[in-house]
Protein backbone atom coordinates (compact mmCIF):
# COMPACT_ATOMS: atom_id res chain seq x y z
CA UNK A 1 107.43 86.48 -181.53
CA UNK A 2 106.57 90.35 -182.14
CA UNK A 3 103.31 89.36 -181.55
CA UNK A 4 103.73 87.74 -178.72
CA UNK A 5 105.90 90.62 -177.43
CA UNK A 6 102.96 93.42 -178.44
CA UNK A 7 100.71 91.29 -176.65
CA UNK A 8 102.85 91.47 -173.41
CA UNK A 9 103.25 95.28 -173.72
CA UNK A 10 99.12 95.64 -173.64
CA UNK A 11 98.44 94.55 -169.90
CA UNK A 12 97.49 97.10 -167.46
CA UNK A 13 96.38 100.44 -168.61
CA UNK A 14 95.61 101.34 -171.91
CA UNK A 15 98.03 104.58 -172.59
CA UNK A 16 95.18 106.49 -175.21
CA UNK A 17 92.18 105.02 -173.35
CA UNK A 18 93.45 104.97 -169.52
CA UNK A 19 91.05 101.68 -169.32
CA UNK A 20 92.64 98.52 -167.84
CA UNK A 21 93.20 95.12 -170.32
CA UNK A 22 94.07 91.55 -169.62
CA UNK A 23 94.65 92.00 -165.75
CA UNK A 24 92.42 88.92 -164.95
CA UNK A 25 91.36 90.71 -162.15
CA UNK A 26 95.27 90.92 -160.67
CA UNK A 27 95.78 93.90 -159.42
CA UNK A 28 99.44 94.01 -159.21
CA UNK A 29 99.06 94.07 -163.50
CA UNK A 30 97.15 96.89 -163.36
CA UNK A 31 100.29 98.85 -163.90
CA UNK A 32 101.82 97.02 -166.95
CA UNK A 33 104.83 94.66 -166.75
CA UNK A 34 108.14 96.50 -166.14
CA UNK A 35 110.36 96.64 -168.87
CA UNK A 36 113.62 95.62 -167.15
CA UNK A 37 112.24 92.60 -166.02
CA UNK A 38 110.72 91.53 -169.42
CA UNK A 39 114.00 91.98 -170.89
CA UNK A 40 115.87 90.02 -168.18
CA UNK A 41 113.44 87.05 -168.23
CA UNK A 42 113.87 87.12 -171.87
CA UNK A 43 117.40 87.07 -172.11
CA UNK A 44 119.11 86.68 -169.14
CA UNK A 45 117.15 83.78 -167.25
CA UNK A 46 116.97 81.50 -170.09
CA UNK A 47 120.82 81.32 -170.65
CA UNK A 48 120.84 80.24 -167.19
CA UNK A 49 118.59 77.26 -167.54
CA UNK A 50 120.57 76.20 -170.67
CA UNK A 51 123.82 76.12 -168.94
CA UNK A 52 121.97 73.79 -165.85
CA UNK A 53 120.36 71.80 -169.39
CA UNK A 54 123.87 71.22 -170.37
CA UNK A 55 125.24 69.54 -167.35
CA UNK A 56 123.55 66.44 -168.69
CA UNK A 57 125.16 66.24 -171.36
CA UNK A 58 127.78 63.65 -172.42
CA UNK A 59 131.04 65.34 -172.44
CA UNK A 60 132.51 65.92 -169.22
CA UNK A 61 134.30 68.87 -169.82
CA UNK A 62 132.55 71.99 -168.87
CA UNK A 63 135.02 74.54 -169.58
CA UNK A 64 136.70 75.49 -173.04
CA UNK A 65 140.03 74.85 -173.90
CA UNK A 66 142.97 77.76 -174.22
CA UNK A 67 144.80 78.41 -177.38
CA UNK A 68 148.07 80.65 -176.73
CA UNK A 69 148.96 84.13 -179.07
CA UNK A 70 150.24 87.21 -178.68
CA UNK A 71 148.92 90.40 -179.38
CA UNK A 72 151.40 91.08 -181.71
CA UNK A 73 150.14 87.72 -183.74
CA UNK A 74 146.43 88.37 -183.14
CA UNK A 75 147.34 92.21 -185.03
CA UNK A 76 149.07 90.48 -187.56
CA UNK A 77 146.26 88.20 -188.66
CA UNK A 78 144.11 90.87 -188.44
CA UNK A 79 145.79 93.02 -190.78
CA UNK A 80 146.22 90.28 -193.22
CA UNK A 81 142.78 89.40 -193.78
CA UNK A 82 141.64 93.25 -195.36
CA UNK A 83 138.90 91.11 -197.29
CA UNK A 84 137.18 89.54 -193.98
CA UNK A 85 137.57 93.11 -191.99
CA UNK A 86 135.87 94.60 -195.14
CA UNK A 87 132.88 92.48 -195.58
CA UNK A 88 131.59 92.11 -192.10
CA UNK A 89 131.82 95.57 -191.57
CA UNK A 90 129.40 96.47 -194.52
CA UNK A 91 127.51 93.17 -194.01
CA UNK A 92 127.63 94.44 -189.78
CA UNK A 93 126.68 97.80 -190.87
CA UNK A 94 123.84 97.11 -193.25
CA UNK A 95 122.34 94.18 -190.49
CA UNK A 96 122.48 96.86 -187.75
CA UNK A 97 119.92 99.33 -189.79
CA UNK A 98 117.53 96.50 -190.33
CA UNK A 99 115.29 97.20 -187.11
CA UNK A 100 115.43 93.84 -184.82
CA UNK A 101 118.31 91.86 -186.64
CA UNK A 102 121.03 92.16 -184.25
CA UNK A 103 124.83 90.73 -183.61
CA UNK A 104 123.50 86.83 -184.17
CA UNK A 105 122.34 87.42 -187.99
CA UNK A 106 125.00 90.04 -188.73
CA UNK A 107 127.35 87.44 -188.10
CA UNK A 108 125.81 84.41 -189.44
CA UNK A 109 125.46 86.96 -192.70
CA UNK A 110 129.03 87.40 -193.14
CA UNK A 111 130.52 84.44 -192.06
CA UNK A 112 128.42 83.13 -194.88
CA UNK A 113 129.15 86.12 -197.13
CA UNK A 114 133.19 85.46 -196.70
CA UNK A 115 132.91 82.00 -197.24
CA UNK A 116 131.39 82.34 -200.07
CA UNK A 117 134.07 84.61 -201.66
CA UNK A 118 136.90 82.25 -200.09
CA UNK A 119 138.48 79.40 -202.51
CA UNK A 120 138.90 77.01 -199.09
CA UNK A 121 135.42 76.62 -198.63
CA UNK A 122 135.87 73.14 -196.91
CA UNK A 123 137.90 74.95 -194.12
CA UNK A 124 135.19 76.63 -192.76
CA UNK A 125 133.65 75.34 -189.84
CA UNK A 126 137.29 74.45 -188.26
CA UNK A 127 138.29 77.26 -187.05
CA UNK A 128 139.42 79.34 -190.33
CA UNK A 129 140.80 83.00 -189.71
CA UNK A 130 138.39 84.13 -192.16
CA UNK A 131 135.41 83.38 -190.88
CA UNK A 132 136.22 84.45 -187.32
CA UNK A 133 137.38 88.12 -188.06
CA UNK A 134 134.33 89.17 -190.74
CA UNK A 135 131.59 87.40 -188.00
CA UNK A 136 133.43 89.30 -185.32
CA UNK A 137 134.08 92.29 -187.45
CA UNK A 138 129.92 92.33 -188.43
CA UNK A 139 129.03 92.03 -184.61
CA UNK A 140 130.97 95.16 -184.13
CA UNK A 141 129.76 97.29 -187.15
CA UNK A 142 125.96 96.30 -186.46
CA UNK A 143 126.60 98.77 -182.85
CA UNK A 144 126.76 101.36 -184.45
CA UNK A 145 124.75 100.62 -187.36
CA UNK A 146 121.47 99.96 -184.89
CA UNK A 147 121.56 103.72 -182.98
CA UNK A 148 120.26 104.91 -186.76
CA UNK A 149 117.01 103.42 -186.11
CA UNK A 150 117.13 103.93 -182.75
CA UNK A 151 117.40 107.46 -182.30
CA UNK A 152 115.88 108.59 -185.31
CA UNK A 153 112.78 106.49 -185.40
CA UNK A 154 112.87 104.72 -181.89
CA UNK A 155 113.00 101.48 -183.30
CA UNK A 156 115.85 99.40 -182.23
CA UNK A 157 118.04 97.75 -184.29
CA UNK A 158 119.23 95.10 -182.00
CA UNK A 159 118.64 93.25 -178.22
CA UNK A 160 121.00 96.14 -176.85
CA UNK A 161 119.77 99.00 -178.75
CA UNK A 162 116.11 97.67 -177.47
CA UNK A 163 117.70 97.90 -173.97
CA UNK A 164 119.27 101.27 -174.30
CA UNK A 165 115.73 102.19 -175.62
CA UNK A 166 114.00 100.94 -172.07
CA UNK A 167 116.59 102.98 -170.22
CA UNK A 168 115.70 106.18 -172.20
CA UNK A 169 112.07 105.64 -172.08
CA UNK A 170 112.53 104.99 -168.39
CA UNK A 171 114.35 108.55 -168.38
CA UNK A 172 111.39 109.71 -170.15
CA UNK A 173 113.48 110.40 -173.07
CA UNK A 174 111.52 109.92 -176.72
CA UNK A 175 113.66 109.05 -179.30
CA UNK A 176 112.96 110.95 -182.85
CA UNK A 177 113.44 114.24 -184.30
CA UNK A 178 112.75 115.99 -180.52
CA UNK A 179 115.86 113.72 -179.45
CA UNK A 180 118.24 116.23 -181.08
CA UNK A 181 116.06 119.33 -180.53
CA UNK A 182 115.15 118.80 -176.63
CA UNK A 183 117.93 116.78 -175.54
CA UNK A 184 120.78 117.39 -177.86
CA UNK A 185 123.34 116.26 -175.04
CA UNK A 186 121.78 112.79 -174.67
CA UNK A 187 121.79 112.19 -178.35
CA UNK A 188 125.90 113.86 -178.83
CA UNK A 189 126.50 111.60 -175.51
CA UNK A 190 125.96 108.59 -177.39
CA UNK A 191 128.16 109.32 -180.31
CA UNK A 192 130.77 110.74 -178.24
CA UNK A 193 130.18 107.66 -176.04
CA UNK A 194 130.87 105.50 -179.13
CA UNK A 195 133.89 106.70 -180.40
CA UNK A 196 135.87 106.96 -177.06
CA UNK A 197 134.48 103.17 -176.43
CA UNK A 198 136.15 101.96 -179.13
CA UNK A 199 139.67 103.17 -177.70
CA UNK A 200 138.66 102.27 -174.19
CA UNK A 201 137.84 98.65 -175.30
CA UNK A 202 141.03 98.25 -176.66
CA UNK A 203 142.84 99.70 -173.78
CA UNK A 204 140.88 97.31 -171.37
CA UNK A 205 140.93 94.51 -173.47
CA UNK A 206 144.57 94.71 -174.18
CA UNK A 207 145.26 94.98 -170.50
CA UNK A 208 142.76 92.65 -168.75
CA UNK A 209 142.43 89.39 -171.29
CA UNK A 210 144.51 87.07 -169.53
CA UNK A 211 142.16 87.62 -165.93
CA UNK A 212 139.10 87.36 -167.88
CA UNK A 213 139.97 84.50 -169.28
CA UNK A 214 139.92 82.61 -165.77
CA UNK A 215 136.23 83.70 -165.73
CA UNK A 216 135.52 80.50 -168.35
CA UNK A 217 137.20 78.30 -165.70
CA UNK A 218 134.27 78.77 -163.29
CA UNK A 219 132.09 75.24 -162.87
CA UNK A 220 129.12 76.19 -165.20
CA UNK A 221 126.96 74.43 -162.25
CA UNK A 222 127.97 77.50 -160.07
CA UNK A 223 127.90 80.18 -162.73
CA UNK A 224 123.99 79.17 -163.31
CA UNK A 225 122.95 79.94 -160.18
CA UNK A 226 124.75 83.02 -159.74
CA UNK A 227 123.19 83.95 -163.21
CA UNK A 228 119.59 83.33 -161.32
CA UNK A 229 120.19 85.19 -158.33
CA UNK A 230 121.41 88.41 -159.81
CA UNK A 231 118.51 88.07 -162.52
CA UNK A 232 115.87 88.29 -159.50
CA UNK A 233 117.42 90.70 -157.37
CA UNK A 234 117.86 92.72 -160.63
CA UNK A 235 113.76 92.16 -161.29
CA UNK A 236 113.18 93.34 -157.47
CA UNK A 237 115.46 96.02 -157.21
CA UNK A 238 113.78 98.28 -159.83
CA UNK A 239 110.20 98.78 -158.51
CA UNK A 240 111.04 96.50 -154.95
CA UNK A 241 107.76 94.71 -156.46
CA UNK A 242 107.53 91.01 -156.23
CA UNK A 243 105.43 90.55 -158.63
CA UNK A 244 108.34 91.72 -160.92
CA UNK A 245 110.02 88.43 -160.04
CA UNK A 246 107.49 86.45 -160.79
CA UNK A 247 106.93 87.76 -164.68
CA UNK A 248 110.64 87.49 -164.77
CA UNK A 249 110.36 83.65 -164.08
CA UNK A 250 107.25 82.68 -165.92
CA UNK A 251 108.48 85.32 -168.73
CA UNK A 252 111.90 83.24 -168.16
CA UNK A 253 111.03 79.48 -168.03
CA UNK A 254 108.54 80.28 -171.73
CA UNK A 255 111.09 82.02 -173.29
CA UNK A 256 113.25 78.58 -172.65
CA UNK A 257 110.86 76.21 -174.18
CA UNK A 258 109.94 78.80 -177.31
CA UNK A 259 113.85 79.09 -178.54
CA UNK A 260 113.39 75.36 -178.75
CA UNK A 261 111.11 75.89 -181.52
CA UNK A 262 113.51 78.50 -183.01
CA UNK A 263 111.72 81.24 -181.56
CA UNK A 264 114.39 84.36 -180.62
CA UNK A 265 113.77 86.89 -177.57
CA UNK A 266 114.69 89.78 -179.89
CA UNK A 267 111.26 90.38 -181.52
CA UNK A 268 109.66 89.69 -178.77
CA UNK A 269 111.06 92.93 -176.45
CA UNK A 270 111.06 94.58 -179.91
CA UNK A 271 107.47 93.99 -179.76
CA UNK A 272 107.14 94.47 -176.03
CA UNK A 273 108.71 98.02 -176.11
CA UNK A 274 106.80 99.57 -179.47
CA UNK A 275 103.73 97.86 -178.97
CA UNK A 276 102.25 100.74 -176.75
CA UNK A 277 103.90 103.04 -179.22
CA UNK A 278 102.01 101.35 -182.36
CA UNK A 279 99.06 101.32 -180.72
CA UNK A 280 98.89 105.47 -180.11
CA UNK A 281 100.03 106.12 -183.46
CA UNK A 282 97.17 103.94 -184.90
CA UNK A 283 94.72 105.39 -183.07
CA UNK A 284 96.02 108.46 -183.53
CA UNK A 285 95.95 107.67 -187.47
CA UNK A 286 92.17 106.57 -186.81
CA UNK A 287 91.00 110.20 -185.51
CA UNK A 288 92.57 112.21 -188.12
CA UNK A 289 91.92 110.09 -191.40
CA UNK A 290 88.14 110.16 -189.59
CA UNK A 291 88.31 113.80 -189.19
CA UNK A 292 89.61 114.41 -192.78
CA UNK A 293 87.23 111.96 -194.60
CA UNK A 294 88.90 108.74 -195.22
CA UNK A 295 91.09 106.63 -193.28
CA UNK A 296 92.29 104.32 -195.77
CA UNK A 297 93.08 107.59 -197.72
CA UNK A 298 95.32 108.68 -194.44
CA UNK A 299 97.43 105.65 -194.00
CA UNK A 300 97.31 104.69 -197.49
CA UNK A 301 97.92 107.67 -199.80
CA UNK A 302 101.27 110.34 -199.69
CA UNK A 303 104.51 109.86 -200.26
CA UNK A 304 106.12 109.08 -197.81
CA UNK A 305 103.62 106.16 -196.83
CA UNK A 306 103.81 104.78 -199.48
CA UNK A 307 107.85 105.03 -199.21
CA UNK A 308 107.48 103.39 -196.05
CA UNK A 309 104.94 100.55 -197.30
CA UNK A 310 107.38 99.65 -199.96
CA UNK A 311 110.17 99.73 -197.38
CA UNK A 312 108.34 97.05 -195.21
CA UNK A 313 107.31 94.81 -198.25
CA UNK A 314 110.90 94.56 -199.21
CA UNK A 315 112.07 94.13 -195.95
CA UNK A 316 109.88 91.02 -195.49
CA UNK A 317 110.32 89.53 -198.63
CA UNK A 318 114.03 89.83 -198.72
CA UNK A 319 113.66 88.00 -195.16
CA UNK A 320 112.12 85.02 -196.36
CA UNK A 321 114.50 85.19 -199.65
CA UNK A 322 117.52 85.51 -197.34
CA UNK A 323 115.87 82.49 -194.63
CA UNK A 324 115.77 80.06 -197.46
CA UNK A 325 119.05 80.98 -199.19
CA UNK A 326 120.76 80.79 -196.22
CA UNK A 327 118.90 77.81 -194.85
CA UNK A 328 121.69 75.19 -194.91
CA UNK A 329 124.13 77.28 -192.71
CA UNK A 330 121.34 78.12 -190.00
CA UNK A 331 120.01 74.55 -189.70
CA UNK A 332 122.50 73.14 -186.92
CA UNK A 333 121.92 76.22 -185.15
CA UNK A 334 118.45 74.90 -184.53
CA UNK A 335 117.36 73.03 -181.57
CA UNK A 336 115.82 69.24 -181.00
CA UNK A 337 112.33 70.84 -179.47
CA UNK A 338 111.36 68.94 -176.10
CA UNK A 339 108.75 66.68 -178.36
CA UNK A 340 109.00 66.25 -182.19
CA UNK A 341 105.39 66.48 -182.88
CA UNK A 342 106.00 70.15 -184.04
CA UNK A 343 102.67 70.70 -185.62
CA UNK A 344 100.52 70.38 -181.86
CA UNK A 345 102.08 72.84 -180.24
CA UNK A 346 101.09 75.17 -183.32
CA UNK A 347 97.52 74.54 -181.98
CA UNK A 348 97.85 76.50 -178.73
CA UNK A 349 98.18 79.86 -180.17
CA UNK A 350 95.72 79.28 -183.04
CA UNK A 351 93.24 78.64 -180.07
CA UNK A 352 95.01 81.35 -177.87
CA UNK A 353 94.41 84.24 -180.61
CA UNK A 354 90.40 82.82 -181.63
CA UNK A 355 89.85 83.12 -177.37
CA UNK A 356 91.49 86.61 -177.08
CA UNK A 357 89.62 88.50 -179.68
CA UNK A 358 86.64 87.36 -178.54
CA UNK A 359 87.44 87.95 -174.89
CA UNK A 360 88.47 91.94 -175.86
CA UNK A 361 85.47 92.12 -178.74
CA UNK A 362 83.22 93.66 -176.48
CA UNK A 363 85.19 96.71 -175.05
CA UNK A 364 84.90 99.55 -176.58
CA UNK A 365 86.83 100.18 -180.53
CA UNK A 366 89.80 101.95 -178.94
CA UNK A 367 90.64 99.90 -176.50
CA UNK A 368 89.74 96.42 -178.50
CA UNK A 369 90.58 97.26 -182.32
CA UNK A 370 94.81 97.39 -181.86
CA UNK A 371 94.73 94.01 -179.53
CA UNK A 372 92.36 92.36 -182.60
CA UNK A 373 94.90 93.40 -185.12
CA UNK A 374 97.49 91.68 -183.85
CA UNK A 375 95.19 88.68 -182.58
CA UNK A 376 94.37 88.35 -186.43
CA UNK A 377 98.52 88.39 -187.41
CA UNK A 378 98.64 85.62 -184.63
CA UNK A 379 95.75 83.80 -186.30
CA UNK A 380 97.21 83.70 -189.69
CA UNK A 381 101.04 83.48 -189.11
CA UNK A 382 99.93 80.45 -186.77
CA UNK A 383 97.75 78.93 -189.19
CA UNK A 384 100.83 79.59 -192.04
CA UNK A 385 103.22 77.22 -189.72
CA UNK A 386 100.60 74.64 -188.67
CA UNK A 387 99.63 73.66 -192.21
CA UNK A 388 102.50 72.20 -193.40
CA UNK A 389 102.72 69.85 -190.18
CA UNK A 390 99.68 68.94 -190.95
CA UNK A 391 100.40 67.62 -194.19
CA UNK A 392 103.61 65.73 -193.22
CA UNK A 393 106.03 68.25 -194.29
CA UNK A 394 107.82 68.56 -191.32
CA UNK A 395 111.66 68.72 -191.71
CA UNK A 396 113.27 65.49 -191.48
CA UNK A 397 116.45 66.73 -189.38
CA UNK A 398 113.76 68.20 -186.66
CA UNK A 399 111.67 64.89 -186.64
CA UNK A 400 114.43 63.17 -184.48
CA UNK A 401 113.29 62.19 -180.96
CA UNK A 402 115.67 62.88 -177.83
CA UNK A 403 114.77 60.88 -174.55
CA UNK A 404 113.33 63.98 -171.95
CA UNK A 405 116.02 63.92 -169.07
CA UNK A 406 113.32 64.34 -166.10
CA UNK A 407 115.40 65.20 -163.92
CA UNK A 408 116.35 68.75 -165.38
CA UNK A 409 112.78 69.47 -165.17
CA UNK A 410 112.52 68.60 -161.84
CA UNK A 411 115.32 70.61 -161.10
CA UNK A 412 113.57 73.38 -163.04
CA UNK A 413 110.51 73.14 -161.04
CA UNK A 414 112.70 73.34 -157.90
CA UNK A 415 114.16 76.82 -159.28
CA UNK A 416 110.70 78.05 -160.04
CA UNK A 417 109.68 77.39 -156.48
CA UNK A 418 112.26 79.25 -154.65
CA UNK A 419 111.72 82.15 -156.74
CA UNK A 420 107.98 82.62 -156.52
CA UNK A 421 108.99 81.78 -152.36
CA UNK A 422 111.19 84.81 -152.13
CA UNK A 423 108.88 87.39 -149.64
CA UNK A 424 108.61 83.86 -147.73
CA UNK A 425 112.24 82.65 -147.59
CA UNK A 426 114.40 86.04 -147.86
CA UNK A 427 116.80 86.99 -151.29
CA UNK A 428 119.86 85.53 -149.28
CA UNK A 429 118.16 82.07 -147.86
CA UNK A 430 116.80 81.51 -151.83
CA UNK A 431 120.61 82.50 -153.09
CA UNK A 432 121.94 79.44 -150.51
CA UNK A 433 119.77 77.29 -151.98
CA UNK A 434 120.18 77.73 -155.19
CA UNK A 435 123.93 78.03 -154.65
CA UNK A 436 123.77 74.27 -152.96
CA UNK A 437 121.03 72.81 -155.21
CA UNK A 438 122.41 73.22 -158.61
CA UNK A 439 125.63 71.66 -157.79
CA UNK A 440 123.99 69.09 -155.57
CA UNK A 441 122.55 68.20 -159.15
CA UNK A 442 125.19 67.75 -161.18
CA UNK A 443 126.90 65.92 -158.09
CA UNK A 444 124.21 63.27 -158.78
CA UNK A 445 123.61 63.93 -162.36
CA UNK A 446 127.18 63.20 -163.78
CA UNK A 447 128.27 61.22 -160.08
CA UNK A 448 130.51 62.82 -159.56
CA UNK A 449 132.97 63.25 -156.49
CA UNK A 450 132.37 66.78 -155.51
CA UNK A 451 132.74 67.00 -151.46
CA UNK A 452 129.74 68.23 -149.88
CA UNK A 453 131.44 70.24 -147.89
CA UNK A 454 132.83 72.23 -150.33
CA UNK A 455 129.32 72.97 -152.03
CA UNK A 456 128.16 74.41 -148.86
CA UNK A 457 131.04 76.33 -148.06
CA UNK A 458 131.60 77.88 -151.77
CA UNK A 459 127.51 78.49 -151.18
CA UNK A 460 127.88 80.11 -147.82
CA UNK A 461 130.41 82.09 -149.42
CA UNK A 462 129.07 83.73 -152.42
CA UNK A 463 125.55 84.48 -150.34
CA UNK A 464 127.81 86.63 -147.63
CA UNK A 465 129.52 88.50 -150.33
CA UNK A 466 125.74 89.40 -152.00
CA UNK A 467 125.02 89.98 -148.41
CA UNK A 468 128.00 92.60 -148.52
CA UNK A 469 127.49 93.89 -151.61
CA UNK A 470 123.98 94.91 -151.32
CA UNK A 471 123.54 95.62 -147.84
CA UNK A 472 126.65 97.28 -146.77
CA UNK A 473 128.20 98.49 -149.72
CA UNK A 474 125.12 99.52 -152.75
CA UNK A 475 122.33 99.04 -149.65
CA UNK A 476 120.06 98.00 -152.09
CA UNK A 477 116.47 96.95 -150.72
CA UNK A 478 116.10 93.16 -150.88
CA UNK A 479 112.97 90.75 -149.85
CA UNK A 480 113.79 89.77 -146.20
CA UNK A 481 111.41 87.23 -145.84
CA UNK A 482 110.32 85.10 -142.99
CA UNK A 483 113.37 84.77 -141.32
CA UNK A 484 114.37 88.35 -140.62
CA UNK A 485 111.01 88.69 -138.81
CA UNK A 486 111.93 85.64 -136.68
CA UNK A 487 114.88 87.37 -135.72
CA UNK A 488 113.17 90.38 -135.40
């Protein structure tokens, strides 16, 4: 996934070199792919598609059920569980240093940490206090925990520190040892910003819980589309490109199929946003071990890269220790992939990697020797996972078939379309549609006895209050397609 993600980050124009790379002769990629709309087809867009997935499934009942307490309770347990608050705070802490774990791991971590030290072990899993408060608990402390990478090093140490990274890039705001020199305020901002959150997200929480509750009560087959349309007017609104749309979508739909295959967006916009980074300081490296004598010597020899070296050898092998030790409670999290012959798909970036460093070996060594290095990683890690399917040693739980529902992809396709149709149909025509398809598909997919009617009305609805929102209120500039110019 970093890989993939550095990969990403090296279309358009080489930042050391100022020589275009892997624009296939598109110009609108001659400027790179925009970092808010990487980051929303990788995390935002996806979600959406798994919601409309789920409408096929079995159960009926979209919404969660409500369990009553009172503050006063929910304080109470709290306070009587000193053990759980404990270790998913260190366990939170510690996760949120680790550059590109994030809330998902810290909590998985400690949930697994506190059931370990707890004597009803068998509880777990139903809905023990325990395990709740120390995975909670760990999602909070890794906040804080990832803006010591961040602003130090500018490496994130989660999806939302890799956000606030974009925005300070964006700002033109480098994160590092000139953070607290040149822009002192920005860096004091943040830990200001984090103390008086805490007390503000109390405050709000305390006082608006029981309205955002009724949010969960909204029919997941409107919330998708809603989801969709504010992911591409959020693409188009940043650079009013359409192209940003479109590498939202395709960026979007692949992210999709790769978490089937346990793939996670977070090292991918990890790689996406330090790629370009990586690639100047290598180069950078390059020139002065050159100039000096030796490059090995330069990133090889010293201190502190050697401090560094042994920090990122024991980083990755207390990954895999920590993967297989903790194997048994991540295995339901993973997903049925859309076919179980695992091992073929493995082929694609084998292939893909070979094709790219040949394609780039003939440009000059600056702007080809960074995008063979990571070709190479691709190569090997590729070759490391398609081995084993090879030899039949594909895990037994993942083997299981599911029958492909055909009509999701259909329905998929259909999404697809209106999006890349936007300049054509207008932002509020595409927001009808997919207001009035989505629901028109669960209508047939679970037949049930929705009234048409009141599709098109709750459609006609929400597209006049974007129509409000952004054109009267925020007068934000949309895609007004085809039909504006007809009334025009």
């Amino acid at each position: 996934g970093g890989a993939v993600g550095i990969l990403i980050s090296l279309i358009g124009i080489s930042s050391f070199t100022g020589l275009t790379r892997f624009t296939f002769g598109i110009d609108s990629l001659v400027g790179g792919l925009h970092v808010v709309s990487v980051l929303i087809g990788l995390f935002a867009f996806p979600q959406a598609l798994r919601l409309i997935e789920g409408l096929q499934q079995k159960s009926e009942k979209m919404n969660s059920y409500y369990s009553k307490s009172s503050i006063r309770q929910s304080f109470s347990d709290i306070i009587k569980k000193p053990k759980s608050i404990t270790i998913g705070s260190i366990v939170g802490g510690i996760v949120g240093v680790i550059p590109g774990a994030g809330g998902n791991i810290a909590s998985i971590l400690a949930y697994n940490e506190v059931k370990r030290f707890s004597k009803d072990k068998e509880e777990f899993g139903k809905g023990n206090k325990d395990g709740i408060i120390a995975s909670e608990s760990a999602n909070n402390a890794m906040v804080g925990g990832s803006l010591i990478p961040l602003l130090t090093l500018g490496i994130p140490g989660s999806p939302t520190a890799a956000i606030f990274l974009g925005g300070l890039l964006i700002h033109g705001i480098w994160p590092g040892k000139s953070l607290f020199v040149e822009n002192a305020s920005t860096a004091y901002l943040f830990f200001f910003g984090l103390i008086l959150a805490q007390f503000l997200l109390l405050l709000i929480g305390l006082s608006c819980i029981r309205y955002f509750t009724f949010l969960n009560t909204i029919p997941v087959y409107y919330l998708a589309p809603i989801i969709i349309s504010f992911c591409i007017i959020g693409s188009y609104a940043i650079q009013n490109n359409l192209t940003d749309i479109y590498v939202m979508v395709i960026l979007g739909v692949t992210m999709f199929i790769l978490e089937k295959y346990g793939f996670s967006p977070a090292p991918i916009a990890l790689g996406f946003i330090l790629g370009p980074i990586a690639e100047v300081g290598l180069l950078q490296g390059f020139h002065v071990g050159h100039a000096n004598g030796s490059v090995l010597l330069f990133f090889f020899s010293g201190t502190w890269n050697l401090i560094l070296i042994g920090l990122i050898l024991v980083t990755i092998f207390f990954s895999i220790f920590q993967f297989y030790k903790n194997r048994p409670v991540l295995a339901h999290e993973k997903e049925i992939p859309i076919s179980h012959s695992r091992g073929f798909w493995w082929i694609l970036p084998v292939l893909g990697s070979i094709i790219g460093y040949f394609l780039i070996s003939s440009d000059s060594f600056e702007q080809r020797i960074f995008p063979q290095i990571i070709f190479c990683l691709l190569f090997l890690i590729s070759i490391v996972q398609f081995s084993p399917q090879i030899k039949g040693k594909t895990n037994t739980k993942t083997k299981k078939s599911t029958k492909i529902d055909w009509s999701f992809y259909i329905v998929l396709l259909i999404i697809c379309l209106f999006s890349f149709l936007t300049n054509f149909t207008g932002f509020y025509i595409q927001v009808l549609l997919l207001m009035f398809t989505v629901p028109l598909y669960f209508k047939f997919q679970k037949r049930q006895s929705i009234p048409l009617y009141k599709i098109l009305i709750l459609s006609i609805a929400f597209t006049l209050g974007m129509f409000v929102i952004f054109n009267m209120i925020l007068q934000v500039p949309i895609p007004s397609g085809f039909p504006s110019l007809l009334i025009f």
